[in-house]
Protein backbone atom coordinates (compact mmCIF):
# COMPACT_ATOMS: atom_id res chain seq x y z
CA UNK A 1 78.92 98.77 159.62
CA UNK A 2 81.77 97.38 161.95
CA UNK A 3 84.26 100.57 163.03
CA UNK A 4 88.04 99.25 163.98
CA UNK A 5 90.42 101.21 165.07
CA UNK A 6 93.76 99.37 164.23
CA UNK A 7 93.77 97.67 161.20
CA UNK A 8 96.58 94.99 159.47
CA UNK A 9 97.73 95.99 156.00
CA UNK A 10 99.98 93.03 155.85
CA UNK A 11 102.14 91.08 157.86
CA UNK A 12 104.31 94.01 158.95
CA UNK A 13 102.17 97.08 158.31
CA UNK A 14 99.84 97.86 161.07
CA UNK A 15 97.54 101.11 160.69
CA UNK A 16 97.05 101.86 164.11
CA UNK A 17 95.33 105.62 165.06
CA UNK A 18 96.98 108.76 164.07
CA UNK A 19 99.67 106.83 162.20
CA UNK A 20 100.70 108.93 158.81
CA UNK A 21 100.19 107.27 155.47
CA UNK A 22 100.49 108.21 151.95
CA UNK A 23 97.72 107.07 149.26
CA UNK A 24 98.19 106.18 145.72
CA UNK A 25 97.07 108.92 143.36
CA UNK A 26 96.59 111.65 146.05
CA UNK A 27 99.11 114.45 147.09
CA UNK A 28 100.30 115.02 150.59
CA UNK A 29 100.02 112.52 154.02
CA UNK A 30 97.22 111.37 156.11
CA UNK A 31 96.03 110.58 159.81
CA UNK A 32 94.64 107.29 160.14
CA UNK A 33 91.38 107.63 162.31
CA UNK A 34 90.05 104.24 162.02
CA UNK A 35 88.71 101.26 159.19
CA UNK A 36 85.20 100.42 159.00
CA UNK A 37 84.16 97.33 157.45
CA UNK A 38 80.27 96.87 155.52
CA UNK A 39 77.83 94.40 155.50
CA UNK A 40 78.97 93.28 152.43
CA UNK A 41 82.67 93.08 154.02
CA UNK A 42 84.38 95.79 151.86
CA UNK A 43 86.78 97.53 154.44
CA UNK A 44 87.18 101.61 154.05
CA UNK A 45 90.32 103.29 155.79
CA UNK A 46 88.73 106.64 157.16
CA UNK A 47 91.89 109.13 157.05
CA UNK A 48 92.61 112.76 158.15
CA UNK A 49 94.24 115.47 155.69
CA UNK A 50 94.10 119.12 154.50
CA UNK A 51 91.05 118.47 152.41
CA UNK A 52 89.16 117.00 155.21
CA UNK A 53 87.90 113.25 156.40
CA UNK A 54 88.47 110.79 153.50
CA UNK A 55 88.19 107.78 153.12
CA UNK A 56 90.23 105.09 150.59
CA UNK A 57 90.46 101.42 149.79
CA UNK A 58 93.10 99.67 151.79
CA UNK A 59 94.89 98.72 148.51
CA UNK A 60 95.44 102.70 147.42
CA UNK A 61 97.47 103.09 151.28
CA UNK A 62 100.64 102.66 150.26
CA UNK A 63 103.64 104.18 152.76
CA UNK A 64 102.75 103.72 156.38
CA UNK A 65 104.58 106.24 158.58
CA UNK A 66 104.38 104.97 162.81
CA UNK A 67 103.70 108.04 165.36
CA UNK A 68 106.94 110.04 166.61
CA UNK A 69 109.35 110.09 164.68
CA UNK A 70 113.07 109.12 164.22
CA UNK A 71 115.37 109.08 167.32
């Protein structure tokens, strides 16, 4: 298993560490922490939340939220 710490969603989403996102079918927002990618070459995005270290298919990330905030 291959660990990477940022990781492109698409062409204009970056997941890059502690970043916020919000996952499809789960309540609240996430930390990124990193992506990890199998032998097989499925790719996990490990997150941060209340409930603990998670990790979700890079389909189910679905608002990505860059460190800071607005100025």
């Amino acid at each position: 298993m291959q660990l990477i710490d940022e990781y492109q969603l698409g062409p204009r989403r970056t997941l890059k560490p502690g970043c916020k996102v919000k996952v499809t079918g789960e309540r609240g927002t996430f930390k990124y922490r990193c992506a990890s990618v199998s032998i097989e070459g499925n790719v996990s995005i490990h997150v941060f939340g209340e409930q603990g270290f998670r990790a979700f298919r890079p389909e189910r990330i679905k608002v990505v939220r860059e460190k800071g905030g607005r100025r």
